[in-house]
Protein backbone atom coordinates (compact mmCIF):
# COMPACT_ATOMS: atom_id res chain seq x y z
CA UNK A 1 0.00 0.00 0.00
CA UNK A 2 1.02 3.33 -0.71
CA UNK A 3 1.32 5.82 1.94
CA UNK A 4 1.48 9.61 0.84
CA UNK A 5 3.46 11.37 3.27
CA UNK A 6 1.34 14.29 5.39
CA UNK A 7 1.86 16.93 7.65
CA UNK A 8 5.20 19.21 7.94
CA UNK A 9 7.57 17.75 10.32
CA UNK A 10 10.13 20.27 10.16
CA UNK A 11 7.52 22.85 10.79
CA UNK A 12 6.34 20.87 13.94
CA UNK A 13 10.02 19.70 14.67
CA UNK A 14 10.60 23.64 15.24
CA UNK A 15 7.77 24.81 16.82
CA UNK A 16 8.05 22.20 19.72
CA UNK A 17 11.68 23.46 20.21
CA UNK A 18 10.20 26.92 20.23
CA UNK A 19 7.99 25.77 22.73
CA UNK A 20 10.30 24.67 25.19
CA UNK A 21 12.81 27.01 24.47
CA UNK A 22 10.50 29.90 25.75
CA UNK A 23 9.05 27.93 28.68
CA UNK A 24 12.78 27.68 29.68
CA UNK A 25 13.18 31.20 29.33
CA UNK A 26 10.42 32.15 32.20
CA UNK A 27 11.53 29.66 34.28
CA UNK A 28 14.53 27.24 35.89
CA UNK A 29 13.50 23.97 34.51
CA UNK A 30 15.90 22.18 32.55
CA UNK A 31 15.62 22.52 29.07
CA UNK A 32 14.54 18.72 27.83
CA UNK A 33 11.62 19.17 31.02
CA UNK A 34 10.40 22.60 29.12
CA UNK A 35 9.65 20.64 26.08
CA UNK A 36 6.80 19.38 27.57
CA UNK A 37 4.77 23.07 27.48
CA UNK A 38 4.56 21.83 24.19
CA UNK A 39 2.39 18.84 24.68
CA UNK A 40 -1.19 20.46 25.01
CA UNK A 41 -0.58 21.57 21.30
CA UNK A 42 1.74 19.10 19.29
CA UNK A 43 0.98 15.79 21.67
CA UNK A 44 3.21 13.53 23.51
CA UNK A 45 4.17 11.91 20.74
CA UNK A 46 5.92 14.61 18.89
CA UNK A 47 7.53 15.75 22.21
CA UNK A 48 9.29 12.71 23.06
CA UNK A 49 10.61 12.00 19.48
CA UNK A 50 11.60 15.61 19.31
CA UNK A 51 13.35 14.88 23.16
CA UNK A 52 14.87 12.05 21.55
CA UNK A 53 16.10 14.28 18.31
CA UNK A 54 18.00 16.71 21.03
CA UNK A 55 19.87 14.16 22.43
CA UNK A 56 20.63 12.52 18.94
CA UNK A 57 21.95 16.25 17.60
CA UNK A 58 23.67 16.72 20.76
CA UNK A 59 25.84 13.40 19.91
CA UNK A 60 26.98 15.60 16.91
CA UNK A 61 28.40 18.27 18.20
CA UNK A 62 32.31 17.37 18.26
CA UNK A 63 31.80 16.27 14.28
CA UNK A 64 32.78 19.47 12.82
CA UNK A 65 36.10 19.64 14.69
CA UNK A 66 36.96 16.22 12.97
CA UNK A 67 35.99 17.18 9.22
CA UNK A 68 37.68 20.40 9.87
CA UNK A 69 40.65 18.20 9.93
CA UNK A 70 39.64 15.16 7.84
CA UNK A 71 38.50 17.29 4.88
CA UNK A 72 41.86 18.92 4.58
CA UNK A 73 43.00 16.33 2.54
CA UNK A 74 41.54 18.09 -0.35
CA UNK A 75 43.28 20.97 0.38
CA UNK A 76 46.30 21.77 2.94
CA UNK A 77 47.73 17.96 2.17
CA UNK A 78 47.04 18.35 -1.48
CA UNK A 79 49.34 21.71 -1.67
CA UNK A 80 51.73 19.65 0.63
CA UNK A 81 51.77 17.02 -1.90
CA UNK A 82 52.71 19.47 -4.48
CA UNK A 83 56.13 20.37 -2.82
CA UNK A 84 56.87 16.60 -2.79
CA UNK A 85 58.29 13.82 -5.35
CA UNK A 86 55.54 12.10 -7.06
CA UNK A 87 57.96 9.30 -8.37
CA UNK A 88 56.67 5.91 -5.91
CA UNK A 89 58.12 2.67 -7.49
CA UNK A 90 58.30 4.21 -11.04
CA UNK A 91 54.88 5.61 -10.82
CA UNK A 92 54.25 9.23 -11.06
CA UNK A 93 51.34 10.30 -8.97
CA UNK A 94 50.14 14.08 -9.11
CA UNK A 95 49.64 15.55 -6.14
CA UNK A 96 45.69 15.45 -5.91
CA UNK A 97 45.80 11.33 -7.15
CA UNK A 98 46.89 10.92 -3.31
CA UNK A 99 43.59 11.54 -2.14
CA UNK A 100 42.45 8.36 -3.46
CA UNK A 101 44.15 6.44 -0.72
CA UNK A 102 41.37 7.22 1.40
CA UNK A 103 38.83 5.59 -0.41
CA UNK A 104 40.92 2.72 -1.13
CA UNK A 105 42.04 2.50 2.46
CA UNK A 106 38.32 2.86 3.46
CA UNK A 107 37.00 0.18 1.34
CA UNK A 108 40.18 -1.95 3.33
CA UNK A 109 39.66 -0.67 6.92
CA UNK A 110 35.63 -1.50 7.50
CA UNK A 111 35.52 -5.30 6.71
CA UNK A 112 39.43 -5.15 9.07
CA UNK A 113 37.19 -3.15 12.37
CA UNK A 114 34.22 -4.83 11.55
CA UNK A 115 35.48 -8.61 11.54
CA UNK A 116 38.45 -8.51 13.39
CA UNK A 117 39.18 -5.60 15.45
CA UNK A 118 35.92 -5.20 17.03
CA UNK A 119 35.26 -8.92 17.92
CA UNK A 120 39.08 -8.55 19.13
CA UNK A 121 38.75 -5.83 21.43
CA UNK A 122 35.24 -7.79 22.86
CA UNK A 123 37.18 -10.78 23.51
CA UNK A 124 39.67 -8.61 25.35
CA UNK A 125 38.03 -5.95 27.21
CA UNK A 126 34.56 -5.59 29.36
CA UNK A 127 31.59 -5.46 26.52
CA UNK A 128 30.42 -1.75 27.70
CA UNK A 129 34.29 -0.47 27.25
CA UNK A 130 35.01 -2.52 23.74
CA UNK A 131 31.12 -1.74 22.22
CA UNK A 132 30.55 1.65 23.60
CA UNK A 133 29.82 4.10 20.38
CA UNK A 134 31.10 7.12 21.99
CA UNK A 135 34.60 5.53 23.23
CA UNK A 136 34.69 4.70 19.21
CA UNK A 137 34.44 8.40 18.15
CA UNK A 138 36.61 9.76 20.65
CA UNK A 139 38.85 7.22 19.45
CA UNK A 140 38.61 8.36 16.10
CA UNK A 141 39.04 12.00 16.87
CA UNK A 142 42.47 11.09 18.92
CA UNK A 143 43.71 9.37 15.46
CA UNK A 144 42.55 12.61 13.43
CA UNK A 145 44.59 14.60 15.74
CA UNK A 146 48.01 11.91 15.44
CA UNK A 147 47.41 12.18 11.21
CA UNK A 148 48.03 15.85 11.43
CA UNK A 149 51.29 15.28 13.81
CA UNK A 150 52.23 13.08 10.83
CA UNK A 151 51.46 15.88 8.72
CA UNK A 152 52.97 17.93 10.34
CA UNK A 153 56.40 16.35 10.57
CA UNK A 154 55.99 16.14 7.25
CA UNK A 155 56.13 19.21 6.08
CA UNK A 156 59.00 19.83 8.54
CA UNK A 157 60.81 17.49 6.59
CA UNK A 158 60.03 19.26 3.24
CA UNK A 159 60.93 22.53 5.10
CA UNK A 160 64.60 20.92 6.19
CA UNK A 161 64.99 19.58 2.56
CA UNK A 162 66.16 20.50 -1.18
CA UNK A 163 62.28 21.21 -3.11
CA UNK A 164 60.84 18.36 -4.31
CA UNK A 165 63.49 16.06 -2.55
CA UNK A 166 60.49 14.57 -0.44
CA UNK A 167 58.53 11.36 -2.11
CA UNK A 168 55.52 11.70 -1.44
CA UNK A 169 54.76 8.10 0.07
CA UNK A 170 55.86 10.08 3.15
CA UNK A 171 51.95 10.82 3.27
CA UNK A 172 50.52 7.13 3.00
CA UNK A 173 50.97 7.04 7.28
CA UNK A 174 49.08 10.39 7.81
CA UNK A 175 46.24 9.24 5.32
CA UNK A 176 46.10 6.04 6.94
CA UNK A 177 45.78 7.18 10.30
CA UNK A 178 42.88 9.37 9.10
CA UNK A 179 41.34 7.06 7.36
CA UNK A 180 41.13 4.54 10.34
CA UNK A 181 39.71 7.67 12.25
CA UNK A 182 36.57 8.53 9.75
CA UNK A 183 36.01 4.76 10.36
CA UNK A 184 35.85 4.87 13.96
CA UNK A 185 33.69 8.21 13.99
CA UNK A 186 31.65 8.77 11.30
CA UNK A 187 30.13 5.14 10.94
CA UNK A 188 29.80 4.65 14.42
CA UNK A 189 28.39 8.35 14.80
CA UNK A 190 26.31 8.05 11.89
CA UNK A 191 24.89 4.59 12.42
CA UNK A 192 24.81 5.37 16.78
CA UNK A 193 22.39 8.41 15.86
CA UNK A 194 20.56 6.93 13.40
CA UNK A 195 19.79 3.80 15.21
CA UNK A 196 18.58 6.28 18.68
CA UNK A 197 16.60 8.78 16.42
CA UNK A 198 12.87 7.75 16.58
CA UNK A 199 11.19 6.98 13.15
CA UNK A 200 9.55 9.78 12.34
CA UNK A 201 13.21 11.94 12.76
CA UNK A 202 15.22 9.75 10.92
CA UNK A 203 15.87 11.70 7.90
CA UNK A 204 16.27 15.09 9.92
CA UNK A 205 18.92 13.13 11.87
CA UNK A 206 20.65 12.31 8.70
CA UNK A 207 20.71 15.72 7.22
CA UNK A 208 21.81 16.99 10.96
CA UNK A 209 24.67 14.82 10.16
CA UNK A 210 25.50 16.02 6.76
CA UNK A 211 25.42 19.73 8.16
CA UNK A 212 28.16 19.12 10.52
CA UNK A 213 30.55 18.19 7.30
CA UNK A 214 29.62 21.95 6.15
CA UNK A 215 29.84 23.55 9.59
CA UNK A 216 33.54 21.82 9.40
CA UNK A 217 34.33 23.12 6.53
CA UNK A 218 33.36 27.02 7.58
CA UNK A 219 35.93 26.17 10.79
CA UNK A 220 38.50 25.42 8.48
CA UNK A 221 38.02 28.88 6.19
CA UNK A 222 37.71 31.02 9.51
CA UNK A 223 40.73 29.67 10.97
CA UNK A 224 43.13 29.66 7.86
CA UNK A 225 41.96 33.03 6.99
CA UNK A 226 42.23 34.43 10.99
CA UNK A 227 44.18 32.93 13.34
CA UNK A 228 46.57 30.64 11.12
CA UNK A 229 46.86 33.36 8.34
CA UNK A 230 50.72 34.42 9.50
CA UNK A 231 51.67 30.75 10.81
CA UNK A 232 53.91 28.66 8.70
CA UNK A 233 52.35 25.08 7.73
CA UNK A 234 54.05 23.02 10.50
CA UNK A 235 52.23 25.18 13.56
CA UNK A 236 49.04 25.40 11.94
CA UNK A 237 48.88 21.62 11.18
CA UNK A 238 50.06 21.12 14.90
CA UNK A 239 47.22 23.90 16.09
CA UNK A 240 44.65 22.00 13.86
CA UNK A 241 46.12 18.86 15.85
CA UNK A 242 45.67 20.03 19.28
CA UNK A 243 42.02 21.41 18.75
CA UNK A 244 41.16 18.56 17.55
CA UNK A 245 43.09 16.51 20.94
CA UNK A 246 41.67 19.21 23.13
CA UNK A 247 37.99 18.53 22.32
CA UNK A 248 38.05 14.94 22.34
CA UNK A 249 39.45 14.89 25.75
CA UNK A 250 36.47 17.49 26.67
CA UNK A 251 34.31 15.38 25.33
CA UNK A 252 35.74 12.39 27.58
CA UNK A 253 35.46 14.50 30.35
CA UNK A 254 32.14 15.44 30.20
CA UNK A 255 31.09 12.00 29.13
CA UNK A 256 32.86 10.46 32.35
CA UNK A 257 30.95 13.38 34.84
């Protein structure tokens, strides 16, 4: 049977957060308590899946620090690439061709976690530490800060050396590291929020997830073109390094309180 979609959930999505947000306002409740000023109008229902939907987006908030870093690739490794020797065992790569490691290194990595290093860490570990989806993305956000201290020796070694001395293979370790991290956060994240979001709030919990890509991306542009303008390459990959450390171990933190 075909069902025709009805209603505007977005519309309803927004107007329960409005809701709450102004009953917080007047008073001292907590903020996922206010949301329920909105029942008399929108229903329990709505409420709780839009409760639910807070706590999903809330799960997102350290993903534009990663894909500030992750999405570089494209960019600040490319132009590092450039300043390096493309010759690797007779083959000459140009400098944007190294970006494909990532998707080959992908399509190598997720059978690797999924079949053996998961079940591995099980065996070895208490199930809540080796299965919890949070430990995984803080994980991968420690390994997104260790590929840009890869980078960033690097380009201290391109720096210290003749141009175009360097080969470039000297990247395949920083992409790799990466690549292991995007594993460990954005799968888990993607499939952790997915899987809590209620039915009707799956798709806004997708696009949520997609935003935070672009949100990373408008990090990256305000820092290169404010705080890292005057730094040379090796501090601002080592800056983009500890930001990313720094909020991971927040993150910990807050999750351990």
């Amino acid at each position: 049977r075909r069902v025709v979609p009805e209603g505007d959930p977005f519309g309803a999505t927004f107007g329960v957060l409005c809701t709450g947000f102004c009953a917080w306002a007047r008073g001292r409740e907590p903020w996922l308590t206010c949301l329920d000023a909105a029942a008399p109008k929108y229903g329990d229902t709505l409420v709780a899946d839009v409760r639910q939907l807070v706590a999903c987006v809330t799960l997102m908030v350290p993903a534009p620090i990663f894909w500030s870093l992750f999405d570089q690739q494209s960019s600040r490794w490319t132009f590092q690439a450039d300043k390096m020797d493309g010759d690797i065992g007779g083959m000459i790569f140009e400098p944007e061709q190294m970006q494909m490691l990532n998707a080959l290194f992908v399509l190598i990595l997720i059978p690797i976690f999924d079949k053996g290093l998961y079940p591995l860490v099980a065996l070895l570990s208490s199930r809540r530490t080796s299965l919890d989806p949070v430990g995984r993305m803080l994980a991968g956000m420690t390994l997104g800060s260790v590929a840009f201290l890869a980078a960033a020796g690097v380009q201290h070694m391109i720096d210290s050396s003749p141009p175009g001395s360097v080969s470039m293979s000297w990247q395949v370790p920083q992409y790799l590291i990466i690549t292991c991290g995007e594993v460990l956060f954005s799968i888990t994240g993607l499939e952790y929020a997915f899987s809590r979001a209620p039915a009707s709030m799956k798709s806004l919990v997708a696009a949520a997830w997609l935003c935070t890509t672009a949100v990373g991306n408008i990090v990256t542009v305000v820092m290169v073109e404010t705080v890292t303008r005057d730094m040379d390459q090796v501090h601002e990959f080592l800056l983009f390094s500890g930001g990313c450390l720094g909020e991971s171990r927040v993150v910990a933190c807050r999750c351990a309180w």
